[in-house]
Structure formats: structure tokens, C-alpha cells
Protein backbone atom coordinates (compact mmCIF):
# COMPACT_ATOMS: atom_id res chain seq x y z
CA UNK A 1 -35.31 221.38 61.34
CA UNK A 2 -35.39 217.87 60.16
CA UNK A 3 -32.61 217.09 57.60
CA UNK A 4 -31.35 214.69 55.49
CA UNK A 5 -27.32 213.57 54.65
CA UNK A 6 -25.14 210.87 53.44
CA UNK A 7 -21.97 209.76 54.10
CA UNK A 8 -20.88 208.83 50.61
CA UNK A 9 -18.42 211.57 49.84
CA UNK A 10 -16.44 211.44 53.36
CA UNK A 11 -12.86 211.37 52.19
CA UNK A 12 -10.15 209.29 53.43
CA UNK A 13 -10.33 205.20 55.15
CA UNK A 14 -12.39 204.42 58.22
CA UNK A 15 -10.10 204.76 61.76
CA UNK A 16 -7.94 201.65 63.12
CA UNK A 17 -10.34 201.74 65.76
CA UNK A 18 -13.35 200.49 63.25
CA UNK A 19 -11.60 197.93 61.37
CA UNK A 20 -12.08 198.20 56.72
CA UNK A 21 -14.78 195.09 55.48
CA UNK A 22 -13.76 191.64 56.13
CA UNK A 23 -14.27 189.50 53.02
CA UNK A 24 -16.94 187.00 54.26
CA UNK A 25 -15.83 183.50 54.69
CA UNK A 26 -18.25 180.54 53.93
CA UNK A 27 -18.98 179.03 57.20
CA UNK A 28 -19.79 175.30 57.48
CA UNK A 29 -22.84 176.15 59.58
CA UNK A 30 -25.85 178.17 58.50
CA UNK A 31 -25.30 181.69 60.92
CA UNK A 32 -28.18 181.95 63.26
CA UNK A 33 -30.02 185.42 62.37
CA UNK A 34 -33.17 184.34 65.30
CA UNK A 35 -33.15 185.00 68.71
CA UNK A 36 -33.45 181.49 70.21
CA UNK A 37 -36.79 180.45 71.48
CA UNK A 38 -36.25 179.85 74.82
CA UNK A 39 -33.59 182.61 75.54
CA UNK A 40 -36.07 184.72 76.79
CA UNK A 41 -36.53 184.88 81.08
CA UNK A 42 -38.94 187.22 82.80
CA UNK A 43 -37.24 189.29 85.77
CA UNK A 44 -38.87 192.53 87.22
CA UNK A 45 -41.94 192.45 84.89
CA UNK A 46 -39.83 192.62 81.91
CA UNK A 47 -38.79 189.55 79.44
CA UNK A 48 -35.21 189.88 78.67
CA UNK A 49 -33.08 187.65 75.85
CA UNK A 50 -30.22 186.14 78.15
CA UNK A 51 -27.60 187.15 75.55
CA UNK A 52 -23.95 188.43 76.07
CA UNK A 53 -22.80 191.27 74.18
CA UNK A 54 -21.18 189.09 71.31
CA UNK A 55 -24.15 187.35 71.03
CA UNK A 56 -26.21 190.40 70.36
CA UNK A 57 -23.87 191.78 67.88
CA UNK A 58 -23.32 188.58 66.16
CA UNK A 59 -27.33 188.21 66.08
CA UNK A 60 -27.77 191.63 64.68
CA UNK A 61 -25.01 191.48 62.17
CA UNK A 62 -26.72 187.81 60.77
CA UNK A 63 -30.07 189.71 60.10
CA UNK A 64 -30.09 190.14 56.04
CA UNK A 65 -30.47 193.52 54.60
CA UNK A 66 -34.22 194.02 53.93
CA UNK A 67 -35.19 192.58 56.64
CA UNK A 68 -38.35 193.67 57.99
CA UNK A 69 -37.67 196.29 60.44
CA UNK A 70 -36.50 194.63 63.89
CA UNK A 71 -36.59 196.55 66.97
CA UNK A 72 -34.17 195.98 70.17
CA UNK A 73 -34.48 197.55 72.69
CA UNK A 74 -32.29 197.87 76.19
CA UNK A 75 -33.85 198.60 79.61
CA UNK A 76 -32.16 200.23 82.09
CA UNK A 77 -33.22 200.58 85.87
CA UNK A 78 -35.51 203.55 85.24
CA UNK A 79 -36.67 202.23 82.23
CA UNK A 80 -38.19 199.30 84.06
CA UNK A 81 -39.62 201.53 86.50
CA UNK A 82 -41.56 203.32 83.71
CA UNK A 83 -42.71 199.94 82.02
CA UNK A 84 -44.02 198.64 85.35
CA UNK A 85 -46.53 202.39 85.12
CA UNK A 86 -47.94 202.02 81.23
CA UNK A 87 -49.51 198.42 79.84
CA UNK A 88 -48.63 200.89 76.29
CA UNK A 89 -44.95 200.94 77.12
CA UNK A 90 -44.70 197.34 78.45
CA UNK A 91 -46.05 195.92 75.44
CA UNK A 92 -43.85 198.07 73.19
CA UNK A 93 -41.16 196.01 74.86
CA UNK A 94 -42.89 192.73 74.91
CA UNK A 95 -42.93 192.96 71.14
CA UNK A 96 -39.37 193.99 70.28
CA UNK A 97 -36.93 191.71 68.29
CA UNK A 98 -34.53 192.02 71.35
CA UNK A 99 -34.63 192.99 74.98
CA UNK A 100 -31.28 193.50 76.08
CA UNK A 101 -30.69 194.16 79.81
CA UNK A 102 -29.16 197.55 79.70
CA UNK A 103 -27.96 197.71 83.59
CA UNK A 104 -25.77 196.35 85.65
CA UNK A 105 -27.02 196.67 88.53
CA UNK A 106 -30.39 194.81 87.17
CA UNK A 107 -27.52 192.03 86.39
CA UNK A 108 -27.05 191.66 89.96
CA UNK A 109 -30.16 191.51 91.29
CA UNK A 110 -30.71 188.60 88.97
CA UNK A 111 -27.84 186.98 90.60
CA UNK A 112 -29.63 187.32 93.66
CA UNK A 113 -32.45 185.60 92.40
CA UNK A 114 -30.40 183.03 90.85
CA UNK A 115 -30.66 184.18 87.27
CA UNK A 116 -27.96 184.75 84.82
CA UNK A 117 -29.20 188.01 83.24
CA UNK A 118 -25.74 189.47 81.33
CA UNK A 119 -25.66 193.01 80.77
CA UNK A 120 -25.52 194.79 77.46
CA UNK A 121 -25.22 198.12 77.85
CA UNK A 122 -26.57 199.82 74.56
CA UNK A 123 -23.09 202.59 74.46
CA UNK A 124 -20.85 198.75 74.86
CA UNK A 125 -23.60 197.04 71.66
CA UNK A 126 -23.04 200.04 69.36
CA UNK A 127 -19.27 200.13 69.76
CA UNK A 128 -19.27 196.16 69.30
CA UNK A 129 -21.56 196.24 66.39
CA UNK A 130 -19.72 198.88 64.28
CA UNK A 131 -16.16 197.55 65.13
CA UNK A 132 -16.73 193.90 64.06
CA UNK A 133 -15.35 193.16 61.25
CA UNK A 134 -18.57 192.17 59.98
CA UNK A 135 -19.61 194.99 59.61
CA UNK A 136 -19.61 196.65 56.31
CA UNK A 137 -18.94 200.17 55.92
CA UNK A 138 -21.13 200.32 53.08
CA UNK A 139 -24.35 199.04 54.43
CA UNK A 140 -27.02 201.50 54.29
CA UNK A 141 -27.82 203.27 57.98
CA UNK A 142 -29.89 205.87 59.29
CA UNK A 143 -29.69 208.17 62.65
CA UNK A 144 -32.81 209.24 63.89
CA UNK A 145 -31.64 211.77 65.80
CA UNK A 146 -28.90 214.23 66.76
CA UNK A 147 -28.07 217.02 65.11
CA UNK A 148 -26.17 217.94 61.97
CA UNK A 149 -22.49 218.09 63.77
CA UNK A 150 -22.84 214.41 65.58
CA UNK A 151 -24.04 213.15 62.55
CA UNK A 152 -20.82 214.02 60.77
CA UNK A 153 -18.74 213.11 63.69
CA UNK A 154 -20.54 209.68 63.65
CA UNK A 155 -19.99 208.91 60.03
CA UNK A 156 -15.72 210.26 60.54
CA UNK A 157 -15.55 207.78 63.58
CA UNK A 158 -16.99 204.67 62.11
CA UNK A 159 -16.30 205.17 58.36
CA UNK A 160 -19.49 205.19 56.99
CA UNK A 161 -20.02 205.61 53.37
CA UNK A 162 -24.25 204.83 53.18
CA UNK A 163 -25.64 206.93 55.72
CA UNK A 164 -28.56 209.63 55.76
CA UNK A 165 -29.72 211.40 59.05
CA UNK A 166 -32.61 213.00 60.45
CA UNK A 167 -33.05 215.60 62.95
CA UNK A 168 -36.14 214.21 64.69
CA UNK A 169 -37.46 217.15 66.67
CA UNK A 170 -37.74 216.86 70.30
CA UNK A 171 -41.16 215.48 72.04
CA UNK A 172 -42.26 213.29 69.74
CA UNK A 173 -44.87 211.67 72.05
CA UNK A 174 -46.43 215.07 72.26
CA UNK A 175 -46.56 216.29 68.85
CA UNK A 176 -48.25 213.69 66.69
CA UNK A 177 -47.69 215.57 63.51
CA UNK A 178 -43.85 215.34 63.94
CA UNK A 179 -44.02 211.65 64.97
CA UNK A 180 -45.69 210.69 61.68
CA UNK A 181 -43.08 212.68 59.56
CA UNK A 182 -40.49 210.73 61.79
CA UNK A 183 -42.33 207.14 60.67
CA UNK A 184 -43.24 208.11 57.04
CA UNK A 185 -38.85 209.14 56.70
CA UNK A 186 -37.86 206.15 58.13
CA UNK A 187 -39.96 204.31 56.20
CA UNK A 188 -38.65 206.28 52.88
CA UNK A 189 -35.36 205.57 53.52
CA UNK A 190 -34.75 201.73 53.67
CA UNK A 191 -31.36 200.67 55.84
CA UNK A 192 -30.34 198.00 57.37
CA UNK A 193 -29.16 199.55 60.41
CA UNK A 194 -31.36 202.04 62.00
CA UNK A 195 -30.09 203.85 65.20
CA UNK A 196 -33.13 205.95 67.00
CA UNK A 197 -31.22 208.15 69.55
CA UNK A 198 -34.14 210.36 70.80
CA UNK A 199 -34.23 209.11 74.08
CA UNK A 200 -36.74 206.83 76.11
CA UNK A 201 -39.87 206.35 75.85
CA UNK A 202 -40.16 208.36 72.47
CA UNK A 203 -37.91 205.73 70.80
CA UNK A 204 -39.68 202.59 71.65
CA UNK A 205 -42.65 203.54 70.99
CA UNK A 206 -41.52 204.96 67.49
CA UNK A 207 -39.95 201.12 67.10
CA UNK A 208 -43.55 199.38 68.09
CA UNK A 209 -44.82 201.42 65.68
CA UNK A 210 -42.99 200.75 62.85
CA UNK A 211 -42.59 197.07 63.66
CA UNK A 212 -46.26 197.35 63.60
CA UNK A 213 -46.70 198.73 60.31
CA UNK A 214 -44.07 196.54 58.19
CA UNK A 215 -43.10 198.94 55.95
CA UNK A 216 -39.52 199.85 57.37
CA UNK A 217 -36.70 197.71 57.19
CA UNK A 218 -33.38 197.06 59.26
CA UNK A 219 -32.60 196.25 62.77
CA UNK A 220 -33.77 199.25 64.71
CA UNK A 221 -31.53 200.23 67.74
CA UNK A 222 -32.97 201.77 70.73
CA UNK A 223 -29.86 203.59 71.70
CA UNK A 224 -30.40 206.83 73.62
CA UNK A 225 -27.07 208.81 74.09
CA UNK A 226 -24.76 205.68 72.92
CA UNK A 227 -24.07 207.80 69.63
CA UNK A 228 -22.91 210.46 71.53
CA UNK A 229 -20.52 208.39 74.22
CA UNK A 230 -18.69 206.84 70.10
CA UNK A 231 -17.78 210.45 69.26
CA UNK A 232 -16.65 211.96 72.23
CA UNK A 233 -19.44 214.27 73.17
CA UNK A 234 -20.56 212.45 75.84
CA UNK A 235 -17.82 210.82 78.36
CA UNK A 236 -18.35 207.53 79.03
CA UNK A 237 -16.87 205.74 82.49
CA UNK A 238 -13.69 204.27 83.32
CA UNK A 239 -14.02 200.67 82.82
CA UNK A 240 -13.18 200.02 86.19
CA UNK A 241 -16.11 202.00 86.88
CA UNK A 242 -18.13 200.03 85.13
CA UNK A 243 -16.53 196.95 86.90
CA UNK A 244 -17.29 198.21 90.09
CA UNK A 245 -21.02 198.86 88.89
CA UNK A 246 -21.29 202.50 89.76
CA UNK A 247 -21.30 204.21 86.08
CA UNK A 248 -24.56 205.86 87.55
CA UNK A 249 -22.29 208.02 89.68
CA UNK A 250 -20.28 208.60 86.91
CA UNK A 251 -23.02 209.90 84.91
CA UNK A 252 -24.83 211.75 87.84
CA UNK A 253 -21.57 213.31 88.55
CA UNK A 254 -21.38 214.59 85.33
CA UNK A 255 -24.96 215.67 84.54
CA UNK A 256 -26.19 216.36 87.65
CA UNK A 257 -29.41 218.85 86.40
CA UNK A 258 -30.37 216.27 84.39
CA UNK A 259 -30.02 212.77 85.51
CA UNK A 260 -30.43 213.85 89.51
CA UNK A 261 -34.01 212.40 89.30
CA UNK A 262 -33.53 209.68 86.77
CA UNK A 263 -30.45 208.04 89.43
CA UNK A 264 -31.69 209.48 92.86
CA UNK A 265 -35.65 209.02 92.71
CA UNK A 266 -37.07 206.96 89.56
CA UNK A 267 -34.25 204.31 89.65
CA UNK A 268 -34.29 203.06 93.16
CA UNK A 269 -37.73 202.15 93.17
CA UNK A 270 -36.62 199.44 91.23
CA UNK A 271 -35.97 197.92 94.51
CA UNK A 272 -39.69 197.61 95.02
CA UNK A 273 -40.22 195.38 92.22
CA UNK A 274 -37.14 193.24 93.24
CA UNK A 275 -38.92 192.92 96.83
CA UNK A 276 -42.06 192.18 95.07
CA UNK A 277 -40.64 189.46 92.74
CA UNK A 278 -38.61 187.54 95.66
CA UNK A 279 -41.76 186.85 97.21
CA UNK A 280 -43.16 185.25 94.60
């Protein structure tokens, strides 16, 4: 059931955690709200931005509000797998206002090749995004995505006070009919922060195609399950986990049913494509 819900009447100030609105100070230089021109480097078949995290969420948070609508988008192993199979996919990607490198472990294979390729895990963007205090409480956002319960936990844990969900249905790819009502809401609903969490591919090629219309506005986040590591449905890693590079164990070790082929048979073919570029 697709619904709709705002955050306007949640009672009581946004957690430490997610610091109140910063007044905005004048700055002496004009903030940069474009991706730089040549921060773009191809690795793997994909073009990533060579960004750090801060430099994402700084980028994001300079984008004005009506904005047309702004997709980013953040490959993981398995995603690049995928993109390597469908021209469709790939050039969903090619297109997107961002291509963040989601994985670690593509970070150090573009060591090996001598590239500096940070990595910007979409769960790490969102929580750096919503706790700078940049950004305000009170801009307009929209989940796409989730149901009724995460959506309320999501507005409690960041202090939102403009938000409206909906409860795209599962499959989207499959059922045209559903992914039109999915673009024609979005598209109702102006925000300047739009968060699609209904998983890979469906939610990059929902961004192409409202990128592709310009009639949405916003920066429109690719984010899978990120929503659900902020409120504590999903665990996230240790960080030393993450250090160590092996928050794909983590995760496997937690979901086994359902990430077993994701981490175990679509992910390491990646190392195909590394062998492939190397002898370039």
C-alpha cells in the first residue's frame, strides 16, 4: 500500500547525535555546488567522482533547493558486476550527478592499479549528510521506500520536520504500472532531498528516469538499506571491521539467506574485470 506522511507534528528537538540548524555564515568564497570536471576516473568499466566522504556531503548540501533532480548513485562490488551485463544499467550510471565508489574493497584494487579511488559507502554519506550542521531540519525530503514504522523511526532519529514517505511496492522493474505511480509521486512532491531505498537496480533506474524527464527536483540518493543501518534495524559493522575491509562478512554473517549469493558468487567476479583492466 503506497502511503503518504510528514514529519511536521513530531514533538520534541532533534537527538545530540543530529546536531539543531546552524545559522549560515557568509563565506568569502562562492560554495562549489558542481562536481569538478575532471574528478571523474574510469576503473572497472565504471566512471567514478574521486571524492571523499566530506566532499560528497559538502557537494550535496551546496546544491540549492529546486534544483533539478540530481541523481548519485554508489556502486558496490556486485553492482559493478551487474553494470558490466546491461548497456541499460551502465548508462543509468554514466548519467548520474555522482558516482560514488561504494566498496572498499573496489578502493583497493584501485590502489593496485595506482589509482586513488576513496570509498563512500552510501550507510557512512547518509549519516554524514544528515549530521552536518548544514543540514536543515526543515528542508523538505522524501523516502521512497520502507515501510510506515522506518519511516517514523527515520524522521525521530534525524529530527525531521518536512518529510512525506512512500511505500514503493516491491519489483518495480517488473510492474510498470507501479513504477509510473512511483515517478508521477515523486514528481508531485518536490524535496530537496530524495532518498530511494528500494534496492539496486530498481533505484537507479527510477533516478535515470527522472533525471531524464526534469520534472522532479532534489538530490536523489541511491541508498539501498543505509536508512535502515540510521535507525537501528539493520546492524551495521564495527568500525574496525570496516578498517580491516571485511564488512562483507559482517553482513553475510548476518543475512546469510540473503546476501550468500550477492558476497559468495556475483561479487568475486569482480576479479575478472580487475584482471581484464590490468592488461590494458
Amino acid at each position: 500500500m503506497n502511503t503518504a506522511a510528514t514529519g511536521r507534528d513530531r514533538p520534541g528537538p532533534p537527538p545530540a547525535s543530529f546536531p539543531a540548524d546552524a545559522a549560515r555564515t557568509n563565506r568569502s568564497q562562492t560554495p562549489q555546488t558542481e562536481p569538478p570536471a575532471d574528478a571523474r576516473v574510469s576503473f572497472l568499466g565504471v566512471r567514478f567522482d574521486q571524492l571523499t566522504l566530506k566532499e560528497a556531503a559538502s557537494l550535496i548540501l551546496s546544491r540549492p533547493e529546486g534544483s533539478p533532480f540530481a541523481p548519485v548513485v554508489t556502486p558496490n562490488a556486485s553492482h559493478v558486476v551487474r553494470i558490466e551485463r546491461s548497456e541499460e544499467l551502465a548508462f543509468a550510471y554514466s548519467r548520474a550527478w555522482l558516482c560514488l565508489n561504494d566498496s572498499r574493497a573496489i578502493e583497493l584494487l584501485a590502489r593496485w592499479k595506482g589509482l586513488d579511488l576513496p570509498a563512500v559507502p552510501g550507510a557512512d554519506l547518509v549519516v554524514e549528510l544528515l549530521a552536518d550542521p548544514q543540514f536543515a531540519r526543515s528542508a523538505p525530503v522524501l523516502l521512497v521506500g520502507g515501510d510506515t514504522e522506518l519511516f517514523k523511526n527515520f524522521i525521530s532519529t534525524v529530527g525531521l520536520l518536512n518529510a512525506v514517505h512512500y511505500d514503493a511496492p516491491m519489483g518495480l522493474l517488473s510492474n510498470r504500472e507501479a513504477f509510473e505511480e512511483t515517478v508521477a509521486f515523486i514528481e508531485a512532491h518536490p524535496a530537496q532531498f530524495v532518498f530511494l531505498a528500494i534496492g539496486s537496480p530498481q533505484q537507479e533506474m527510477l533516478a535515470e528516469r527522472l533525471r531524464r524527464r526534469r520534472i522532479a527536483t532534489g538530490v536523489g540518493l541511491c541508498i539501498g538499506a543505509s536508512v535502515e543501518f540510521l535507525t537501528g534495524r539493520r546492524r551495521r559493522a564495527p568500525a574496525w571491521v570496516s578498517r580491516w575491509r571485511i564488512e562483507w562478512l559482517f553482513r553475510l554473517a548476518c543475512e546469510p539467506r540473503r546476501l550468500w549469493r550477492r558476497y559468495l558468487v556475483e561479487s568475486p567476479k569482480i576479479l575478472r574485470l580487475f584482471l581484464r583492466e590490468k592488461r590494458r
